[in-house]
N, C-alpha and C. Protein backbone atom coordinates (compact mmCIF):
# COMPACT_ATOMS: atom_id res chain seq x y z
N UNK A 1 118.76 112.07 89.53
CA UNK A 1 118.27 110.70 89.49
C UNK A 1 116.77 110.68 89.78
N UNK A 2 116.06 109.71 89.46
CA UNK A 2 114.67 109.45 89.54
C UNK A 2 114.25 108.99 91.01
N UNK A 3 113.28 109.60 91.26
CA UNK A 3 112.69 109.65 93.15
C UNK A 3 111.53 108.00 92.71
N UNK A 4 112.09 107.13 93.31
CA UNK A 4 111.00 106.18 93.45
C UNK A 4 110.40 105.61 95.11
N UNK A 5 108.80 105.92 94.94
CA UNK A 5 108.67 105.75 96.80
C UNK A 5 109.11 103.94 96.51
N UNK A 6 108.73 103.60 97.88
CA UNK A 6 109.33 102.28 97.86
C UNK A 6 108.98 101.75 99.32
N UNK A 7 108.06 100.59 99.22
CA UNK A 7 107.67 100.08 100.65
C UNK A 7 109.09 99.59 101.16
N UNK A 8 109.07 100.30 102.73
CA UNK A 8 110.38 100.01 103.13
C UNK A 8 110.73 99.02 103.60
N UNK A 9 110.10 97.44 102.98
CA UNK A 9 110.45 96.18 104.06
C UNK A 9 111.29 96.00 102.67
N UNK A 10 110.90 96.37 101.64
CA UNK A 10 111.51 95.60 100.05
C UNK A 10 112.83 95.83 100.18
N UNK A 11 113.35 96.91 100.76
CA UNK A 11 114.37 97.30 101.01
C UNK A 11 115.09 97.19 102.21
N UNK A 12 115.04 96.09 103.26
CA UNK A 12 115.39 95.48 104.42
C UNK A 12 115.03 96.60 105.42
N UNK A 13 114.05 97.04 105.72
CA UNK A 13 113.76 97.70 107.13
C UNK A 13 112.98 96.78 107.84
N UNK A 14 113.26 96.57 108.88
CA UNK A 14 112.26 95.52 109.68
C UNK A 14 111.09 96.09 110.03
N UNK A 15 110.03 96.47 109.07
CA UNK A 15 108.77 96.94 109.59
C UNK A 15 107.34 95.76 109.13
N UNK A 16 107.50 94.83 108.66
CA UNK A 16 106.44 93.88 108.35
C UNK A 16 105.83 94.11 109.45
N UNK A 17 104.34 93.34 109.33
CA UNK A 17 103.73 92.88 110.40
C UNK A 17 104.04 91.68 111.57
N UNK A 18 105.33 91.20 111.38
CA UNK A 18 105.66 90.24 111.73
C UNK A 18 107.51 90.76 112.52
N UNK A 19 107.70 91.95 112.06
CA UNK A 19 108.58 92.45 112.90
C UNK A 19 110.01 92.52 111.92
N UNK A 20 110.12 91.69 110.83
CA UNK A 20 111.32 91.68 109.59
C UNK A 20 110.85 92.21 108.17
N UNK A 21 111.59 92.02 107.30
CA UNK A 21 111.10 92.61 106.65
C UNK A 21 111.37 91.90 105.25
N UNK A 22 110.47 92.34 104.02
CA UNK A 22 110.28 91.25 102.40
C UNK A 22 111.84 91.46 101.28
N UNK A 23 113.00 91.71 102.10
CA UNK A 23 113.86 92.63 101.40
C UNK A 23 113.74 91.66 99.96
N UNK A 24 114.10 92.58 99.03
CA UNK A 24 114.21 92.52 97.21
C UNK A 24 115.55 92.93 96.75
N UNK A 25 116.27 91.56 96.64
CA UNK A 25 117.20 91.75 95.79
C UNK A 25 117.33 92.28 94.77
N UNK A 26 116.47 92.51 93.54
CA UNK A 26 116.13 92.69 92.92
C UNK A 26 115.96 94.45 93.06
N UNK A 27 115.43 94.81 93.80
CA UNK A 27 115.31 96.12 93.77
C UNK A 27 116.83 96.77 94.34
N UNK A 28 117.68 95.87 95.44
CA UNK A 28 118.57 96.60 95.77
C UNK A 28 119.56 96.93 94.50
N UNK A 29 119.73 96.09 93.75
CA UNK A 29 120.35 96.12 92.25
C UNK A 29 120.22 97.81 91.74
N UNK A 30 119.28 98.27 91.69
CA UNK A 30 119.06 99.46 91.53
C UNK A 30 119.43 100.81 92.31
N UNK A 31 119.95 100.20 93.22
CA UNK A 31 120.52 101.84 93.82
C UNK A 31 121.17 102.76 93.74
N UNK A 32 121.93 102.95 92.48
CA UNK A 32 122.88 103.48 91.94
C UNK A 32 122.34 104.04 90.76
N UNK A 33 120.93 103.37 89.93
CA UNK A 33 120.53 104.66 89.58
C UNK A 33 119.38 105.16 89.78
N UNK A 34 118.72 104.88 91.09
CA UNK A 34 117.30 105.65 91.27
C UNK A 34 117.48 105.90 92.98
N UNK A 35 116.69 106.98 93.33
CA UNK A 35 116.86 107.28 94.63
C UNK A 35 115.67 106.84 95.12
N UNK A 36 115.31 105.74 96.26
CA UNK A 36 114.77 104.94 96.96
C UNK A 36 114.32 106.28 97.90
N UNK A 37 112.71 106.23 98.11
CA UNK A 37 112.08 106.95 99.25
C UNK A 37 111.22 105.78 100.05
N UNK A 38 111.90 105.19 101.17
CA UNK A 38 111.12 104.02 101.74
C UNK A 38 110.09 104.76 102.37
N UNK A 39 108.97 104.07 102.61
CA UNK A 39 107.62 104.12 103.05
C UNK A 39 107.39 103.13 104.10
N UNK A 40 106.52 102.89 105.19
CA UNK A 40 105.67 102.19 105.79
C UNK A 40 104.81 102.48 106.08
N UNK A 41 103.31 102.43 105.45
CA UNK A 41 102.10 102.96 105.77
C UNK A 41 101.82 102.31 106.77
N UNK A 42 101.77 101.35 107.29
CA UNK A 42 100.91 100.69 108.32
C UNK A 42 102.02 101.86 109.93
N UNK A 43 103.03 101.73 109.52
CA UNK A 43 103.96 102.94 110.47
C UNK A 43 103.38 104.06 110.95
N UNK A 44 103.37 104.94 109.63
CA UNK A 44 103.31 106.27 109.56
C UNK A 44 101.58 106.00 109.97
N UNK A 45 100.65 105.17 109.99
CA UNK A 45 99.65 105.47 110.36
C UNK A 45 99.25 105.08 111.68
N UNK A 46 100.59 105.30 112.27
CA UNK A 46 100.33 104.80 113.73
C UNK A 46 100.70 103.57 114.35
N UNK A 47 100.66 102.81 113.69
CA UNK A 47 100.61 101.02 114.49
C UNK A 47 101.92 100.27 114.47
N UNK A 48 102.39 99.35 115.69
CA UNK A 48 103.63 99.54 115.99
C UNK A 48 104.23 98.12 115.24
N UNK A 49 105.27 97.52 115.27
CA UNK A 49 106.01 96.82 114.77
C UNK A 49 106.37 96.09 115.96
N UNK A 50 106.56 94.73 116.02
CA UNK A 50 105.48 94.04 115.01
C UNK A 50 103.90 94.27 115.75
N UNK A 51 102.95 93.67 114.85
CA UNK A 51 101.59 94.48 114.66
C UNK A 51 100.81 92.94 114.57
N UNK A 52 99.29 92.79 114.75
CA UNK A 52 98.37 91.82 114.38
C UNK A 52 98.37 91.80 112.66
N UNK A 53 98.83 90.89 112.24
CA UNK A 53 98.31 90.70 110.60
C UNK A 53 96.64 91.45 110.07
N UNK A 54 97.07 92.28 109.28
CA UNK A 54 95.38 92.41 108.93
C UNK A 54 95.12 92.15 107.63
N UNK A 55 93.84 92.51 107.04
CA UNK A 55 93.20 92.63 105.62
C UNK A 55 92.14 92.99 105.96
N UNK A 56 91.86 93.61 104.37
CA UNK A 56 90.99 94.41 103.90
C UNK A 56 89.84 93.19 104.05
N UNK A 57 88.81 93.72 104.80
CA UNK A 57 87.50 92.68 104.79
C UNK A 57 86.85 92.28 102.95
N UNK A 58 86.20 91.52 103.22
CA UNK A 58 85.39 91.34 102.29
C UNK A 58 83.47 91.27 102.67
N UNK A 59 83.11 92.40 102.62
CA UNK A 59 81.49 92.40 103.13
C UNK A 59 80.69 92.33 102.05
N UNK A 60 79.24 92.22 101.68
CA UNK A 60 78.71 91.81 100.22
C UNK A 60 79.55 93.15 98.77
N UNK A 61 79.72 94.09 99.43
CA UNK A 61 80.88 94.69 98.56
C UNK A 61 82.10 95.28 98.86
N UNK A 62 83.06 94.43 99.33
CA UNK A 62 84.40 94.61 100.06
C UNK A 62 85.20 95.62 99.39
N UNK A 63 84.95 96.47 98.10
CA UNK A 63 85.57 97.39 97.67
C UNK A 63 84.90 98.40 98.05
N UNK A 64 83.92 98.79 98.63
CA UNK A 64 83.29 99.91 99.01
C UNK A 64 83.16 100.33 100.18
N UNK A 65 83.61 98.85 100.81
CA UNK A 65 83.78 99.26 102.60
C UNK A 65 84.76 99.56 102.88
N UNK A 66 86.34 99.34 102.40
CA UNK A 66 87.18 99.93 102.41
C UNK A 66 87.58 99.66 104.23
N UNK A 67 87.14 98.36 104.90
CA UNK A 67 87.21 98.16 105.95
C UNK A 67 88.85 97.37 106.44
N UNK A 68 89.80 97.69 107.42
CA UNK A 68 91.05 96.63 107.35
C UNK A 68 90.43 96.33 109.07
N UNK A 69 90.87 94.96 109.38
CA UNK A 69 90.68 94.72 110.39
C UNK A 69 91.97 93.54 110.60
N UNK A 70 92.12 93.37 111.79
CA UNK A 70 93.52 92.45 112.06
C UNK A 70 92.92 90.74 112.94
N UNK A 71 93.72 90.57 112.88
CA UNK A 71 93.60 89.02 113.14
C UNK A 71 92.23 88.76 114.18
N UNK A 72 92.44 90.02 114.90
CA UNK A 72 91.30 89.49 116.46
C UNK A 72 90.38 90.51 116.17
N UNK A 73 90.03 91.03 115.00
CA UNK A 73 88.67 91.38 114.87
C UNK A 73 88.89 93.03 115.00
N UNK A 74 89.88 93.73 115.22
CA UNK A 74 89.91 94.66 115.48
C UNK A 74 90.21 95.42 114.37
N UNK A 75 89.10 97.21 114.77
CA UNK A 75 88.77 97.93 113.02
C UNK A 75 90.45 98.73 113.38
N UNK A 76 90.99 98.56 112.13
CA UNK A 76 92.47 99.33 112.07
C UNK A 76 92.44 100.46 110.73
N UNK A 77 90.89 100.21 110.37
CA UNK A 77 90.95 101.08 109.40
C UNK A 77 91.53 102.46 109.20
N UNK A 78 91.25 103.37 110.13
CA UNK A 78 92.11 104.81 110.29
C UNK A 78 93.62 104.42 110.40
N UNK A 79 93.61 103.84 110.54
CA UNK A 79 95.37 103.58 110.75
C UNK A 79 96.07 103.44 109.65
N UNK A 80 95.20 102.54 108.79
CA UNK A 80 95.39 102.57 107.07
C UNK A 80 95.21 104.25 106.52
N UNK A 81 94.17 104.55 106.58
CA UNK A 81 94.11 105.27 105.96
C UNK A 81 94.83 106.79 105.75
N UNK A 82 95.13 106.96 107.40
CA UNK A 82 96.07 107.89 108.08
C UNK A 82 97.60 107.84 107.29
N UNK A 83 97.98 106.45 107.18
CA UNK A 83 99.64 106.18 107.22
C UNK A 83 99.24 106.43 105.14
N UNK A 84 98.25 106.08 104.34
CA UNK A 84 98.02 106.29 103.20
C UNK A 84 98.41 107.71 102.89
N UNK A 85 97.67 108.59 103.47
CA UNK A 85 97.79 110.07 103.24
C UNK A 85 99.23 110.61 103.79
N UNK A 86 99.82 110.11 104.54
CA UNK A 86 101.28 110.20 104.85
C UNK A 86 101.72 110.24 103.57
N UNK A 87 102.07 108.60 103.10
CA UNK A 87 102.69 108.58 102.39
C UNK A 87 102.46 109.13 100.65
N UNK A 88 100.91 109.70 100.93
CA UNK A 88 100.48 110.79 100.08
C UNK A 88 101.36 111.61 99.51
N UNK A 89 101.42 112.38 101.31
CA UNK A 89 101.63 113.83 101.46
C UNK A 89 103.44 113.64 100.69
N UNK A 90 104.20 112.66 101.46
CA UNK A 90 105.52 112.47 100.90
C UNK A 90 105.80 112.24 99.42
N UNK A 91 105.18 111.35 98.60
CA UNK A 91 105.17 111.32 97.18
C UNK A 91 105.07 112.87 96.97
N UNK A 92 104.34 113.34 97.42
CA UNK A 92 103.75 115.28 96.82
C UNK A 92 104.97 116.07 96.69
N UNK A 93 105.18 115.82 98.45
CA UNK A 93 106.16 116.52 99.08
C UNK A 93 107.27 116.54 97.73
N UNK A 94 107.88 115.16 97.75
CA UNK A 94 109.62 114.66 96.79
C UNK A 94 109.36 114.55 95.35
N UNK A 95 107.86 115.02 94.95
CA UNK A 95 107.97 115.05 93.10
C UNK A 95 108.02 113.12 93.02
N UNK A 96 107.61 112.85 93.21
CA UNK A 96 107.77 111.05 92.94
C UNK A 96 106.05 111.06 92.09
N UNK A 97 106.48 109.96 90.97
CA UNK A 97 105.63 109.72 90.00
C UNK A 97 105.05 108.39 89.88
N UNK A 98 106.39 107.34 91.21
CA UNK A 98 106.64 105.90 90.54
C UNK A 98 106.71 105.13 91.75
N UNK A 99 105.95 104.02 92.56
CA UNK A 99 105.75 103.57 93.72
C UNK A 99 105.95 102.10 93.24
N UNK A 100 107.22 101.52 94.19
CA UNK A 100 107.14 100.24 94.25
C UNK A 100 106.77 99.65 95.10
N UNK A 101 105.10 99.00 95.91
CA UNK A 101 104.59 98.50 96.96
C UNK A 101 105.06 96.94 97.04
N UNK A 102 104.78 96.61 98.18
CA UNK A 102 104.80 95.21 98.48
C UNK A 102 103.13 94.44 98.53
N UNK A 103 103.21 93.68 97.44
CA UNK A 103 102.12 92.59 96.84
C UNK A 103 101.36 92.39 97.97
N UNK A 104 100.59 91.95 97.73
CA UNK A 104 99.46 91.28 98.94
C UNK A 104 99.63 92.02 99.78
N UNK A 105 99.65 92.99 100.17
CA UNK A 105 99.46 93.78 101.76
C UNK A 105 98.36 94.58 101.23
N UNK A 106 97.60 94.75 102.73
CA UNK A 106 96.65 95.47 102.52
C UNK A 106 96.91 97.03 102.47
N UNK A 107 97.84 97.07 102.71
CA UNK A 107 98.49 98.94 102.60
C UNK A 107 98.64 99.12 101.27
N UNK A 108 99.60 98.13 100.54
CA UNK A 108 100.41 98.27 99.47
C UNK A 108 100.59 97.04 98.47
N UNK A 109 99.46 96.28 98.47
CA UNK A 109 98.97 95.29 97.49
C UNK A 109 98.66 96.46 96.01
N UNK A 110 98.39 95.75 94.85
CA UNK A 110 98.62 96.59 94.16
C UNK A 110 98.02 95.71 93.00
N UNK A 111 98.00 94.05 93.11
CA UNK A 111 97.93 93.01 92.16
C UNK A 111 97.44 92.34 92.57
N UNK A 112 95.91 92.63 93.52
CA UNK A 112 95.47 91.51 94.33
C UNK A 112 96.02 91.59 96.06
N UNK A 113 94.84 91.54 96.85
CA UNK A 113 95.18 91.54 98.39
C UNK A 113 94.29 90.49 98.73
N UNK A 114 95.13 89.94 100.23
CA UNK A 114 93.71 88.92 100.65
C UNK A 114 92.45 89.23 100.74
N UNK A 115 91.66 88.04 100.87
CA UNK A 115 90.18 88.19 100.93
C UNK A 115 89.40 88.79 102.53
N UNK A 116 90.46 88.97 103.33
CA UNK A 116 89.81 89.31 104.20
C UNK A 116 89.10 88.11 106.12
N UNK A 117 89.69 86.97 105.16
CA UNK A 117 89.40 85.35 106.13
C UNK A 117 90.65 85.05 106.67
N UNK A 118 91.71 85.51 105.96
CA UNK A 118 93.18 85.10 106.45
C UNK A 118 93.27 83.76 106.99
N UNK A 119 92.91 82.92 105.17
CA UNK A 119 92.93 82.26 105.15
C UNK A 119 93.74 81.95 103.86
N UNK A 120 94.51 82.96 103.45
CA UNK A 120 95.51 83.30 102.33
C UNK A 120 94.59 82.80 100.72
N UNK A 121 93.52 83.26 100.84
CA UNK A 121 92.81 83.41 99.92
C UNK A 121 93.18 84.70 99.24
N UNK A 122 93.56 84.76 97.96
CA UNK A 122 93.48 86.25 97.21
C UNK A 122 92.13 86.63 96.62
N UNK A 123 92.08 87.91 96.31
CA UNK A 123 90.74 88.25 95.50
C UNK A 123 91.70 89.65 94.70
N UNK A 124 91.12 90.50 93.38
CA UNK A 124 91.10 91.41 93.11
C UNK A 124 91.14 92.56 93.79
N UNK A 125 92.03 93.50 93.88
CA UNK A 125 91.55 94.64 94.81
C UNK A 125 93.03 95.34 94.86
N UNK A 126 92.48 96.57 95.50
CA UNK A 126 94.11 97.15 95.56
C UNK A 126 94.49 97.47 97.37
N UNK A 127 95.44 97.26 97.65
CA UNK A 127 95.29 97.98 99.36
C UNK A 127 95.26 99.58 99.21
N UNK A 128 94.89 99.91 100.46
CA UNK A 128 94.65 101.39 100.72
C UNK A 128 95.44 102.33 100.10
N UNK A 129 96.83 102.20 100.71
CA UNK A 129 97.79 103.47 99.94
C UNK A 129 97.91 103.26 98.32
N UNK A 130 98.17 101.90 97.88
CA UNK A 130 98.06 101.95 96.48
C UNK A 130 97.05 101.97 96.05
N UNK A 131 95.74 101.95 96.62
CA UNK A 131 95.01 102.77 95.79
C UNK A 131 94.73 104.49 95.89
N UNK A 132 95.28 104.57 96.82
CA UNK A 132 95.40 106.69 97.33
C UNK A 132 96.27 107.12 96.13
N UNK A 133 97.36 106.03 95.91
CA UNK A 133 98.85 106.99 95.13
C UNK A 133 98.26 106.55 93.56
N UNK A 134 97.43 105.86 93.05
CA UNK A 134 96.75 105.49 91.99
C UNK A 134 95.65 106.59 91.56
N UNK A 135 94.78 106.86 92.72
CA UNK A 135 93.66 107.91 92.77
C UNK A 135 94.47 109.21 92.38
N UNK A 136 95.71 109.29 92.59
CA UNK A 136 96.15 111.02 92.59
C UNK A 136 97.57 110.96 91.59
N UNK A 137 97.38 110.00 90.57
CA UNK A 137 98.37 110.29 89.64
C UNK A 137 99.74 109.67 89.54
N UNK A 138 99.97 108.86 90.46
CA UNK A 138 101.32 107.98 90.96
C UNK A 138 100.98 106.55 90.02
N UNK A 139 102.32 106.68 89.49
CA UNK A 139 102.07 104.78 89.06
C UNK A 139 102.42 103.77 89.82
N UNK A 140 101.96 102.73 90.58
CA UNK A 140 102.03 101.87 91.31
C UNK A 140 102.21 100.31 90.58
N UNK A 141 103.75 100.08 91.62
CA UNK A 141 103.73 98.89 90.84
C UNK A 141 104.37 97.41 92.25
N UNK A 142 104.22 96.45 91.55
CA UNK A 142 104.58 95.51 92.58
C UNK A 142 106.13 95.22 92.72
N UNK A 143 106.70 94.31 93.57
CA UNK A 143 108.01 94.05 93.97
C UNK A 143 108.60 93.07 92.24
N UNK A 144 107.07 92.54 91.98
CA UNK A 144 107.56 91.80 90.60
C UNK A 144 107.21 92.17 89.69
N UNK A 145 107.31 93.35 89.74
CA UNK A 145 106.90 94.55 88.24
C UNK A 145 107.84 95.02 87.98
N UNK A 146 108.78 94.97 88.27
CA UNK A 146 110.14 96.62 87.98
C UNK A 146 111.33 95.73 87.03
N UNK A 147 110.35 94.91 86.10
CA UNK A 147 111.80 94.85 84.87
C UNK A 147 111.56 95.98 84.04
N UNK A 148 110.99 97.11 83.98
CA UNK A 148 110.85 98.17 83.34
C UNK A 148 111.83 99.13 83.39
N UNK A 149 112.65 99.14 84.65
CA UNK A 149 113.28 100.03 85.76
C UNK A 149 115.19 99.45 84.98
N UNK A 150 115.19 98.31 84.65
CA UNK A 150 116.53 98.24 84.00
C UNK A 150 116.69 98.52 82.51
């Protein structure tokens, strides 16, 4: 069967930033014929559950600063970037080609993440890990991308 990573809230693990998790009906439909590798970058890079909401800043070029900071101002950037290369190393590790992230997060946005005001403004952009598993050959897709998958 086909190895798909898979942010692990889509799939009911309580790891959001908020302590529950975005489960996807839609994706559970599929378990019978693809093998689910759940992920939590914001996890694996350290930071605990539940966590301060963050986003990717926006500074005069918010794609180049590559900055995440959380509600009270605090830089969480290594933490992103740490739990990214995790879930790097695991795609590598299991032969996985095919990542289903969760939208708007700054880990695993993929179709647009907030602006950084959390003020649920969107802008263009990708979060950290989906753009790591994009940079190295992985196709990345959102929770409302996978009519491809039936």
């Amino acid at each position: 069967m086909t190895k798909i990573l898979v942010s692990a809230c889509l799939i009911g693990v309580n790891c959001t930033y908020r302590g529950d998790n975005n489960l996807s009906l839609k994706l559970l439909e599929l378990v019978d014929r693809f093998v689910f590798l759940p992920v939590c970058p914001e996890q694996l890079g350290g930071l605990p559950t539940p966590r301060p909401r963050a986003e990717v800043t926006t500074s005069a070029d918010w794609r180049a600063a590559k900055l995440v900071l959380d509600q009270f101002g605090n830089d969480v950037t290594q933490n992103y970037l740490r739990g990214a290369e995790e879930v790097l190393k695991i795609a590598k590790l299991s032969g996985v080609n095919i990542a289903i992230l969760k939208s708007r997060s700054p880990s695993c946005g993929c179709r647009g993440i907030y602006d950084g005001t959390f003020s649920g403004v969107m802008v263009d952009g990708m979060g950290i890990t989906a753009e790591l598993l994009l940079k190295n050959g992985i196709e990345v897709y959102s929770e409302d991308e996978t009519n491809f998958l039936y």
